[in-house]
N, C-alpha and C. Protein backbone atom coordinates (compact mmCIF):
# COMPACT_ATOMS: atom_id res chain seq x y z
N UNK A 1 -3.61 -6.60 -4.67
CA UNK A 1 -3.42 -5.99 -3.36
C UNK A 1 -2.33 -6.75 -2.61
N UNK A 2 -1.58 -5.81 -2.06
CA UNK A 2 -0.41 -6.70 -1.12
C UNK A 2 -0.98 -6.97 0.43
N UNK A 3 -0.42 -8.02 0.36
CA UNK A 3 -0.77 -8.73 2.05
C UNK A 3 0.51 -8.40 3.06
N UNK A 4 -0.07 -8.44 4.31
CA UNK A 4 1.11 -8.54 5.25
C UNK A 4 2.12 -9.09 5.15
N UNK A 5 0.89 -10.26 5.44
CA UNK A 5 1.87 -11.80 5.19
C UNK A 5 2.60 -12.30 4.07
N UNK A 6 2.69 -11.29 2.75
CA UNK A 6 3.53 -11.69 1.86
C UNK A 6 5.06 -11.08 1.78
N UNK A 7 4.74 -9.58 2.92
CA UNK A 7 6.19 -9.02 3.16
C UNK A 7 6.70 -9.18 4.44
N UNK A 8 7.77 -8.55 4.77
CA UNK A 8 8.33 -8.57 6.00
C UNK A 8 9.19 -7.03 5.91
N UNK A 9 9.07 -6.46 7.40
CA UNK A 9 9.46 -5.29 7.54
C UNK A 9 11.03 -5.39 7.24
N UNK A 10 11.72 -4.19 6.72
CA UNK A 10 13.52 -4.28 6.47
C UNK A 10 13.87 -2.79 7.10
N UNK A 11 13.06 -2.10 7.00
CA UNK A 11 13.38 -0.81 7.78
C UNK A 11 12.40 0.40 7.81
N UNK A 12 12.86 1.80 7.68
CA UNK A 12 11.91 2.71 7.98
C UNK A 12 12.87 4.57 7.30
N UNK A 13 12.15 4.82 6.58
CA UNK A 13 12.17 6.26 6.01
C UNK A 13 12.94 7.22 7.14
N UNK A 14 13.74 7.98 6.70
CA UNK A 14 14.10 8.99 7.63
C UNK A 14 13.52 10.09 7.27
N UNK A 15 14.89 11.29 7.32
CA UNK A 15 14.52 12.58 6.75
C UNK A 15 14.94 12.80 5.03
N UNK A 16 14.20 13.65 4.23
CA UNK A 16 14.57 13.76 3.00
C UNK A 16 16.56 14.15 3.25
N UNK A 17 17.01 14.12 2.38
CA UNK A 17 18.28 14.29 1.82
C UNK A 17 18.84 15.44 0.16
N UNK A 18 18.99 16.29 0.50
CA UNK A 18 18.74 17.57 -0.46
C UNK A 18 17.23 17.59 -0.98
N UNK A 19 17.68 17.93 -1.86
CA UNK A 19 15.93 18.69 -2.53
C UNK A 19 15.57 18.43 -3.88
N UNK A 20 16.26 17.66 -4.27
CA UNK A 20 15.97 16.07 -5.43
C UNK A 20 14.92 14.89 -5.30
N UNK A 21 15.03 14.89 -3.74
CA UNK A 21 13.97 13.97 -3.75
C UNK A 21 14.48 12.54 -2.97
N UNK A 22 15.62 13.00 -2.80
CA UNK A 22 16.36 11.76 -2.18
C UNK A 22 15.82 11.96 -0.49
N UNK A 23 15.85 10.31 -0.19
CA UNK A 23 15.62 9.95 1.60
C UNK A 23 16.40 9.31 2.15
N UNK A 24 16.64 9.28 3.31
CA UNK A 24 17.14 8.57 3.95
C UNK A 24 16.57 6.73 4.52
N UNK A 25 17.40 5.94 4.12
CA UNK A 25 15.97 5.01 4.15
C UNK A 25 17.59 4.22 5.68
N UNK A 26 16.89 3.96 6.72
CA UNK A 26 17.61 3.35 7.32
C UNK A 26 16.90 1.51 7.83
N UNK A 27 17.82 0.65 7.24
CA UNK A 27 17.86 -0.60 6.77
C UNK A 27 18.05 -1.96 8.11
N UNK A 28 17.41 -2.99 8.08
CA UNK A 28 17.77 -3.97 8.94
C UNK A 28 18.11 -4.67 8.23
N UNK A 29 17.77 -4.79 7.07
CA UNK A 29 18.10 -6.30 6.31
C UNK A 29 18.50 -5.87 4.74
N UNK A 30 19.63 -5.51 4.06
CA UNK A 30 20.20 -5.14 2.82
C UNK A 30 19.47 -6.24 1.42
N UNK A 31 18.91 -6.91 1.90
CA UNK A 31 18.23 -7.65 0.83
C UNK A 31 17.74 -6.69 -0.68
N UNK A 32 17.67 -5.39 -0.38
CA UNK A 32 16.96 -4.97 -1.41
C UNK A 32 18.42 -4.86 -2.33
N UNK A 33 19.46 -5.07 -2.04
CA UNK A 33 21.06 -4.75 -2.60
C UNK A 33 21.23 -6.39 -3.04
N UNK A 34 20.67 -7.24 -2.59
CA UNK A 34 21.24 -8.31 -2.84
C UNK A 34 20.16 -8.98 -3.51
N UNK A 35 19.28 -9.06 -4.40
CA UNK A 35 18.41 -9.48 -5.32
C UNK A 35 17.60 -8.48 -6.45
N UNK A 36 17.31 -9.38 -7.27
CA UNK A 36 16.86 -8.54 -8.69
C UNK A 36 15.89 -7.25 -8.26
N UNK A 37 15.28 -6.93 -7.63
CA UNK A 37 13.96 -6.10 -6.93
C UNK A 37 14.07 -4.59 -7.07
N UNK A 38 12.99 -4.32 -8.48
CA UNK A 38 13.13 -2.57 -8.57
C UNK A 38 12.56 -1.97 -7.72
N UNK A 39 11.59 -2.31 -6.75
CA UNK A 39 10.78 -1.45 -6.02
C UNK A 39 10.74 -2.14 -4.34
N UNK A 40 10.52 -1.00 -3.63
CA UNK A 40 9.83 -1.50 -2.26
C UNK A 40 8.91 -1.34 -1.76
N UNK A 41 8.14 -2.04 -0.81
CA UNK A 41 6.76 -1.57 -0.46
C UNK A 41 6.69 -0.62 0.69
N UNK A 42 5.99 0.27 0.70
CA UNK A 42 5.63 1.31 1.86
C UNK A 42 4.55 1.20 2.10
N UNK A 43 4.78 1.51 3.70
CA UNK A 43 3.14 1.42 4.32
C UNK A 43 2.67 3.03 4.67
N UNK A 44 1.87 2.83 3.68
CA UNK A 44 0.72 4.69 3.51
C UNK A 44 -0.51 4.31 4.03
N UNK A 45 -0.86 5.25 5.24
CA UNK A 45 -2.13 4.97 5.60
C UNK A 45 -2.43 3.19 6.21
N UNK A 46 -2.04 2.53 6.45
CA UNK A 46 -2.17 1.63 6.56
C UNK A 46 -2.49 0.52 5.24
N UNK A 47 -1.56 1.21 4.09
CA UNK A 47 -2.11 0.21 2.67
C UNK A 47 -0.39 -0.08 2.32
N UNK A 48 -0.21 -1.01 1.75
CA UNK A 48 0.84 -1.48 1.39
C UNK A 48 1.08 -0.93 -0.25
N UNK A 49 2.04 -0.48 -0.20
CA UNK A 49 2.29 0.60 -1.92
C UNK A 49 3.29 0.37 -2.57
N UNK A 50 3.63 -0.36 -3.36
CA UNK A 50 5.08 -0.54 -3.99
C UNK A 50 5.24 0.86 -4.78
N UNK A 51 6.80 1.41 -4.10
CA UNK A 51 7.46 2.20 -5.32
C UNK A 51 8.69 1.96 -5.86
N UNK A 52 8.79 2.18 -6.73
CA UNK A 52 9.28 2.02 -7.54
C UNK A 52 11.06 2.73 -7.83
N UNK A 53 12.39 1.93 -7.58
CA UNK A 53 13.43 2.88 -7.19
C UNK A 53 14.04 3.21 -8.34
N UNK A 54 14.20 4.63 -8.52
CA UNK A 54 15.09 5.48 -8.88
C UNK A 54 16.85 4.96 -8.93
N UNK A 55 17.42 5.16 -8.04
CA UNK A 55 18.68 4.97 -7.61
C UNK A 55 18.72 4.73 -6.17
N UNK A 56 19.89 4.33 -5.43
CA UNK A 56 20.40 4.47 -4.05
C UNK A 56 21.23 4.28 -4.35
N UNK A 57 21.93 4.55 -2.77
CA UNK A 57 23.95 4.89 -2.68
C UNK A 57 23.68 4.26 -1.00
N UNK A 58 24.86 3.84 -0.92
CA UNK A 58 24.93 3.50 0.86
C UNK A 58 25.65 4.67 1.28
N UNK A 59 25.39 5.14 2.66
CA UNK A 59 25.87 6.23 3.51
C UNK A 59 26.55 5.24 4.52
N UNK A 60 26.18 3.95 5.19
CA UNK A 60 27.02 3.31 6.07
C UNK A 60 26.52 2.50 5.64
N UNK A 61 27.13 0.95 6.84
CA UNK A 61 26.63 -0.05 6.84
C UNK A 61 24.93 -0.34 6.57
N UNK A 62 24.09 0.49 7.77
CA UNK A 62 22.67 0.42 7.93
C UNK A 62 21.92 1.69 7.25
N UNK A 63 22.37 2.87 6.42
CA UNK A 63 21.83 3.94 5.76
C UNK A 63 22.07 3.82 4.64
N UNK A 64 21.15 4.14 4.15
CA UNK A 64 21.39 4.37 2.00
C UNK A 64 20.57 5.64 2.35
N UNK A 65 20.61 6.22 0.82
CA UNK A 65 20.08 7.12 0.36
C UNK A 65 19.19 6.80 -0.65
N UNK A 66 18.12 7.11 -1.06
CA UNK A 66 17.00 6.33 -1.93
C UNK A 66 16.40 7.43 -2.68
N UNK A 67 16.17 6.96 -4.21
CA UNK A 67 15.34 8.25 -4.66
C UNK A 67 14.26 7.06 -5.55
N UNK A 68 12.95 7.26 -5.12
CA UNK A 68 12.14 6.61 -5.74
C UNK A 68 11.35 7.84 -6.99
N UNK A 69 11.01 6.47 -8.15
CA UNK A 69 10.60 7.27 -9.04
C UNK A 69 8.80 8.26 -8.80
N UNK A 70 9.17 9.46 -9.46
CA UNK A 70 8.01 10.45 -9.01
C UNK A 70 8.14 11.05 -7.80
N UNK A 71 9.12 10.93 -6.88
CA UNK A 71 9.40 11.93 -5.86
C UNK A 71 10.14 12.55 -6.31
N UNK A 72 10.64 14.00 -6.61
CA UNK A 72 11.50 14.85 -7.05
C UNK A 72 11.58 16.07 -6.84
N UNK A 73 10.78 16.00 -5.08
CA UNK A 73 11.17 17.18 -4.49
C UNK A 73 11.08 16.71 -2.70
N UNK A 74 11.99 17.80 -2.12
CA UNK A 74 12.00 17.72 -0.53
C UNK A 74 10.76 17.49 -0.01
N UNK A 75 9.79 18.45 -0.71
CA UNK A 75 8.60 17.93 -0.08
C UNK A 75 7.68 17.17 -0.38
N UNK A 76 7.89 16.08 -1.65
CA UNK A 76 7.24 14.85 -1.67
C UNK A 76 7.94 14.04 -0.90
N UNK A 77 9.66 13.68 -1.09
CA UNK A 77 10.49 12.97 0.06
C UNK A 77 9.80 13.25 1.61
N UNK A 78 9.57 14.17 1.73
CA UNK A 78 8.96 14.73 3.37
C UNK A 78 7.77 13.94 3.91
N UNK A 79 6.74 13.75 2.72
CA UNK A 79 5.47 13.26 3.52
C UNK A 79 5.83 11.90 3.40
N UNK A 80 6.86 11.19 2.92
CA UNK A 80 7.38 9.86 3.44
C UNK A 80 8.06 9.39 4.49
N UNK A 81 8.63 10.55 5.12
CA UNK A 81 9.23 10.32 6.34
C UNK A 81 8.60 9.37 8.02
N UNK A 82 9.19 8.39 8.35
CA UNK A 82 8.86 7.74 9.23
C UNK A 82 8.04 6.76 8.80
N UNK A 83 7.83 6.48 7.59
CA UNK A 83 6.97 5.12 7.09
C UNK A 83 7.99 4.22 7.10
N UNK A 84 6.92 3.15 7.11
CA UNK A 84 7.42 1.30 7.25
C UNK A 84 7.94 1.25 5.93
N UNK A 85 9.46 0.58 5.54
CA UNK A 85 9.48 -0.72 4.26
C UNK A 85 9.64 -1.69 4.17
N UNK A 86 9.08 -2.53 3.77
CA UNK A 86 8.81 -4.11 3.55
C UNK A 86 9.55 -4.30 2.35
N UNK A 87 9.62 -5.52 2.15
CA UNK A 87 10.24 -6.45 0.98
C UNK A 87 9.36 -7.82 0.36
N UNK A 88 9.24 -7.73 -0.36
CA UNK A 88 8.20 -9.10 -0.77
C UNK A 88 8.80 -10.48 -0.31
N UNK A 89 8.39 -11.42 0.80
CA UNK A 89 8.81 -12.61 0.92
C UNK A 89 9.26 -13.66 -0.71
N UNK A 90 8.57 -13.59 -1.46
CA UNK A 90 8.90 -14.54 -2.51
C UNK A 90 10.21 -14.61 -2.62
N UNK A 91 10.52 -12.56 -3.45
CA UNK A 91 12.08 -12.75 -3.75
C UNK A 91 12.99 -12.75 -2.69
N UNK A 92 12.90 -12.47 -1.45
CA UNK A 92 13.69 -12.78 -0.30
C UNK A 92 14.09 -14.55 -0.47
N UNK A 93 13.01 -15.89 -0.60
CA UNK A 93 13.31 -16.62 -0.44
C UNK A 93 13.89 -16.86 -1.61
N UNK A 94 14.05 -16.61 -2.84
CA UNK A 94 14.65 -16.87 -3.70
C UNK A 94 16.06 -16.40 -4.29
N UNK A 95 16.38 -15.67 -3.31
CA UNK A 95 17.71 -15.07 -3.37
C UNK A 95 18.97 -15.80 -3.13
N UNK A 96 18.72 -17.21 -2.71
CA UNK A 96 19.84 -18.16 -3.14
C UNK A 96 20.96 -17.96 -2.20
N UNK A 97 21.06 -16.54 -0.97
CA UNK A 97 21.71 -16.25 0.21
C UNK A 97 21.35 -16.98 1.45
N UNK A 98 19.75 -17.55 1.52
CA UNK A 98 18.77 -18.00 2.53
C UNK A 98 18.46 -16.46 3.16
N UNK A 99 17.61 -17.56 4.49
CA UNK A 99 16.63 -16.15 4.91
C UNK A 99 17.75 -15.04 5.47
N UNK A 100 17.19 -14.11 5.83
CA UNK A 100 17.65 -13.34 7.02
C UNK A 100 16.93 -13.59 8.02
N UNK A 101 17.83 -12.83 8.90
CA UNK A 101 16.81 -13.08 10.15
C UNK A 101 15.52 -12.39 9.91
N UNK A 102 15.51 -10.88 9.89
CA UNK A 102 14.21 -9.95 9.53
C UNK A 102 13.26 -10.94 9.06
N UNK A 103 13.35 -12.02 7.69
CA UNK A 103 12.31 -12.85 7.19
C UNK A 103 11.68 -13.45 7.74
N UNK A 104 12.41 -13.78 9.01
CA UNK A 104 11.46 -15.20 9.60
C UNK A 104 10.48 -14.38 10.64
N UNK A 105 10.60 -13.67 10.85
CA UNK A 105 9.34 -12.91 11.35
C UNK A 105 8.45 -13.03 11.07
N UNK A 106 7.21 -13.60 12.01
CA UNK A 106 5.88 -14.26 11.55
C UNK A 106 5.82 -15.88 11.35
N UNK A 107 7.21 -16.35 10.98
CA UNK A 107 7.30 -18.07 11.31
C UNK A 107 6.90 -18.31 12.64
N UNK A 108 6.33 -19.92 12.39
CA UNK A 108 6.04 -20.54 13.18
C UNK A 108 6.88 -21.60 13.72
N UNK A 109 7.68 -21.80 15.21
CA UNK A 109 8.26 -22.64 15.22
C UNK A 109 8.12 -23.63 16.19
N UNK A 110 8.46 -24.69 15.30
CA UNK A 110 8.22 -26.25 15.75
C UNK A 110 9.27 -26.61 16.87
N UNK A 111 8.82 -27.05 17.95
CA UNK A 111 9.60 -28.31 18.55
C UNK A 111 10.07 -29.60 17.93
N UNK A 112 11.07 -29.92 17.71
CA UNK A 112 11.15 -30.90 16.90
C UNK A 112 11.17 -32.33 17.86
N UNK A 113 10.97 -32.16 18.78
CA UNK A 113 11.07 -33.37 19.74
C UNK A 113 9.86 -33.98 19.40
N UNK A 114 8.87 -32.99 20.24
CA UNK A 114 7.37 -32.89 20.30
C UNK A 114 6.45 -32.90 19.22
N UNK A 115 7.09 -32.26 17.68
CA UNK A 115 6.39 -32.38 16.74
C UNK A 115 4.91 -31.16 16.64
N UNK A 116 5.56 -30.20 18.66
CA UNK A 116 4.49 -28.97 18.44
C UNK A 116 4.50 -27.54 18.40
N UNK A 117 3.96 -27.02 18.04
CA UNK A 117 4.16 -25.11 17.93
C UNK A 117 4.36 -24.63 19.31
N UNK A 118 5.53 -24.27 19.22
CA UNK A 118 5.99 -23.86 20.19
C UNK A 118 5.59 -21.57 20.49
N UNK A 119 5.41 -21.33 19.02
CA UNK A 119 5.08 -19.68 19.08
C UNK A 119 5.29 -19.20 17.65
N UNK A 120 4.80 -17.88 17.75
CA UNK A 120 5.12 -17.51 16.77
C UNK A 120 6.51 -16.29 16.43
N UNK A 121 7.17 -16.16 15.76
CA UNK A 121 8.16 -15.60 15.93
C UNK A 121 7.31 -13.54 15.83
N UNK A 122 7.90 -13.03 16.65
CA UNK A 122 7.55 -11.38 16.78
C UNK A 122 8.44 -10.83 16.41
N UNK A 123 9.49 -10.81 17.07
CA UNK A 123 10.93 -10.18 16.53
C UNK A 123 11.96 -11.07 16.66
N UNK A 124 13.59 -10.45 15.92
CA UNK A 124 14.44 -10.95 16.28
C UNK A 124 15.47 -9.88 17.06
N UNK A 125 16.13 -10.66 17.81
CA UNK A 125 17.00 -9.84 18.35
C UNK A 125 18.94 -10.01 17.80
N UNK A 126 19.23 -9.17 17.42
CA UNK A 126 20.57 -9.76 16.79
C UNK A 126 21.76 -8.48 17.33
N UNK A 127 21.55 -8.49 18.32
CA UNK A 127 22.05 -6.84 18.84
C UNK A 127 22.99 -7.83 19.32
N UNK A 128 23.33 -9.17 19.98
CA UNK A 128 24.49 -9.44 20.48
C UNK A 128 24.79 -10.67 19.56
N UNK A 129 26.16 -11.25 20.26
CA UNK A 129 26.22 -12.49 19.47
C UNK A 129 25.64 -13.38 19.51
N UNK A 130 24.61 -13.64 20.43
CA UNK A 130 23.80 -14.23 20.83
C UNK A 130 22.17 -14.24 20.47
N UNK A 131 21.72 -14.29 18.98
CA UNK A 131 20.74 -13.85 18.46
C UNK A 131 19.58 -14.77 19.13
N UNK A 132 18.41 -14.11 19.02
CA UNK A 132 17.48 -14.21 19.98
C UNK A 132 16.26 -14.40 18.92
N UNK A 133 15.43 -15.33 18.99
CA UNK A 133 14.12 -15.15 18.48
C UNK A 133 13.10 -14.98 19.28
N UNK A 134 12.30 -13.48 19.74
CA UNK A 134 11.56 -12.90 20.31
C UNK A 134 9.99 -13.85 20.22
N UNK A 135 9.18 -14.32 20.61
CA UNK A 135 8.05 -15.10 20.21
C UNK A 135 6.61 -14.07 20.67
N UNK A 136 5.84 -13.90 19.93
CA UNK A 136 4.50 -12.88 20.42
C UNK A 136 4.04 -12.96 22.04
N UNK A 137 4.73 -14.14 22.99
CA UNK A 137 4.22 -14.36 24.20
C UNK A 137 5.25 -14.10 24.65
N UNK A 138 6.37 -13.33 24.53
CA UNK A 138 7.79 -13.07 25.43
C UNK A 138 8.73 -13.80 25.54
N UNK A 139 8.41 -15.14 25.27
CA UNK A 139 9.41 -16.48 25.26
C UNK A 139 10.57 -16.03 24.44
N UNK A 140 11.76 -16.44 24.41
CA UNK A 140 13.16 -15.99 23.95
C UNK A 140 13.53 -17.52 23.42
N UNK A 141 13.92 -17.80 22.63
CA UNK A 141 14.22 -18.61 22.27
C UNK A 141 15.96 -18.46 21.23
N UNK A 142 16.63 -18.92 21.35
CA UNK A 142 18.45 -19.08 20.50
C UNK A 142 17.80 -19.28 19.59
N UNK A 143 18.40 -18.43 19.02
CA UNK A 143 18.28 -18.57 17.16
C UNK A 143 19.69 -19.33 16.40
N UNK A 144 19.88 -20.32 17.38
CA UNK A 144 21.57 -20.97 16.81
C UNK A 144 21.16 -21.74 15.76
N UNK A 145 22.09 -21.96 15.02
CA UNK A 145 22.17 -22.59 13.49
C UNK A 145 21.99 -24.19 13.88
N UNK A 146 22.52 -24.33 14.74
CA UNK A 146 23.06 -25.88 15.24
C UNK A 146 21.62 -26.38 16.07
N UNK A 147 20.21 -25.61 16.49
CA UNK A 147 19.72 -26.14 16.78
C UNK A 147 18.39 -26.25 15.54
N UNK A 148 18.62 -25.64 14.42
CA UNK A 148 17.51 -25.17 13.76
C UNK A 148 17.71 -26.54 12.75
N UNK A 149 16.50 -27.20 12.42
CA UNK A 149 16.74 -28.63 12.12
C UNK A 149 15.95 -28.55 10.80
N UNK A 150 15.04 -27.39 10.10
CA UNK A 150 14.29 -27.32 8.88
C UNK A 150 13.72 -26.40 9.06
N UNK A 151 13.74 -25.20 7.37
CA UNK A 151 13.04 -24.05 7.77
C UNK A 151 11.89 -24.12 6.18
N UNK A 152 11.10 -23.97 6.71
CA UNK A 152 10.04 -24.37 5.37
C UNK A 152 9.46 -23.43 5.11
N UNK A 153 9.84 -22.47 4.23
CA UNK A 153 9.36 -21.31 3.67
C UNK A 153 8.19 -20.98 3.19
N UNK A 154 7.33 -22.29 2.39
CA UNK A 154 5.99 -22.07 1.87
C UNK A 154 5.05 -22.39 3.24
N UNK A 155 5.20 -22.84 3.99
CA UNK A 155 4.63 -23.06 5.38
C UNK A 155 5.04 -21.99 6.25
N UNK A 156 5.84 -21.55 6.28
CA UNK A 156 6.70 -20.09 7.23
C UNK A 156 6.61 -21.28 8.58
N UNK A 157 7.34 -21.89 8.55
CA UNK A 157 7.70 -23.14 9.76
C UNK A 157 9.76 -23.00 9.97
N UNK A 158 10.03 -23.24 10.87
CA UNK A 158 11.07 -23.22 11.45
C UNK A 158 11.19 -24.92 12.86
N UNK A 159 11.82 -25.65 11.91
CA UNK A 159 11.81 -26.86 13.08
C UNK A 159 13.35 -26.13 13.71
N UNK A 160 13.38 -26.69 15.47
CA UNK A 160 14.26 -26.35 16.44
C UNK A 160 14.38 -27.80 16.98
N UNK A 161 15.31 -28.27 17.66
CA UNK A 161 15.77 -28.83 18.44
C UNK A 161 16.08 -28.10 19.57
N UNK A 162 14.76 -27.84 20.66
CA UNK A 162 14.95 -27.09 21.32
C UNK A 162 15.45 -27.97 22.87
N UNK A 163 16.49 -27.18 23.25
CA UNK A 163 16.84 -27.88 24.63
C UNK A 163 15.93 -28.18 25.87
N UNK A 164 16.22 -28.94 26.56
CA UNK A 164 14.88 -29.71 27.26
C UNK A 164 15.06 -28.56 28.43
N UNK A 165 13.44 -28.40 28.92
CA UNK A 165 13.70 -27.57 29.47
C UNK A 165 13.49 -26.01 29.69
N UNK A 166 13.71 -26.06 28.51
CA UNK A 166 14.37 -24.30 27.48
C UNK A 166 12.94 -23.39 27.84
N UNK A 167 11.78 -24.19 27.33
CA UNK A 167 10.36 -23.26 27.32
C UNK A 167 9.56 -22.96 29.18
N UNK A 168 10.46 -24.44 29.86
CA UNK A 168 9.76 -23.71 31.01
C UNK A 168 10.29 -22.57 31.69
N UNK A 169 11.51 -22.50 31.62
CA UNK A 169 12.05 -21.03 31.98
C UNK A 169 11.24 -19.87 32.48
N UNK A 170 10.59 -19.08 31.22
CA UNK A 170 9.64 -18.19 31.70
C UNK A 170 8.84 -18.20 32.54
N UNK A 171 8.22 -19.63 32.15
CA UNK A 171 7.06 -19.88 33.91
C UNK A 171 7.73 -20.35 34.79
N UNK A 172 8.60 -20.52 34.75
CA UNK A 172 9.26 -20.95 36.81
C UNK A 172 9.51 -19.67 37.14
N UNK A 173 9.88 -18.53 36.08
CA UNK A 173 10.25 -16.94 36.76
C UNK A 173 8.12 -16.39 37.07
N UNK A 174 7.08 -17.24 36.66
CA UNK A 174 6.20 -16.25 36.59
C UNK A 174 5.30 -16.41 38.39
């Protein structure tokens, strides 16, 4: 059985694409292009399902086209539309590129001053140049390279050198 915690979300199903069986799969994180990995996981019903790929083609930067094996019509492609895909953490970390951002979702990150958990990561934000690590309590935290001091993958830990200061922010605005 697959766990949450062993994947991390990369994107989400669109609409089918002719009547082959092909979908639209629109992408945050291209990892599935950049490591050995025949299949992806989908979330059906709330169960985690690896299938198994056929082919894809990129349409842009953030769209491919996907034909997984045993879909081979519009309307099996159809009842996939708007589902979650995940990627298995293992081969993400082993891909020899490092993480993406998408991966660290669900890390825990350390103060490295303090030596304490500062949150857990919820989302990332990478919409500006200024990438953002979203934390489950609203806290924003820089996702800069220059402050990130160890990222420990079998722990899902992220040490920061976080600027002094940095965390009271939110509560002097509350």
């Amino acid at each position: 059985m697959i766990r949450q915690e062993d994947v991390y979300r990369i994107g989400r199903l669109g609409k089918p694409h002719g009547v082959k069986g092909e979908i639209t799969f629109m992408f945050d994180d291209d990892i599935f292009d950049r490591t050995d990995c025949d299949y992806l996981i989908l979330s059906i019903d709330g169960i985690l399902v690896p299938f198994f790929i056929d082919e894809y083609r990129f349409k842009s930067e953030e769209t491919a086209l996907v034909k997984f094996e045993d879909i081979d019509t519009q309307e099996r492609a159809a009842e996939l539309t708007n589902t979650d895909v995940f990627f298995p953490r293992e081969l993400s970390d082993a891909d020899g590129t490092g993480l993406s951002w998408a991966a660290t979702v669900g890390f825990e990150i350390i103060d490295a001053g303090s030596g304490k958990a500062v949150g857990r990561i919820a989302s990332v934000d990478d919409s500006t140049v200024n990438t953002l690590f979203e934390l489950e309590d609203g806290t924003l935290v820089p996702a800069q390279d220059e402050l990130i001091r160890d990222v420990d993958t079998a722990r899902r830990t992220i040490e920061m050198a976080l600027p002094e200061g940095l965390l009271d922010i939110d509560k002097a605005e509350e």
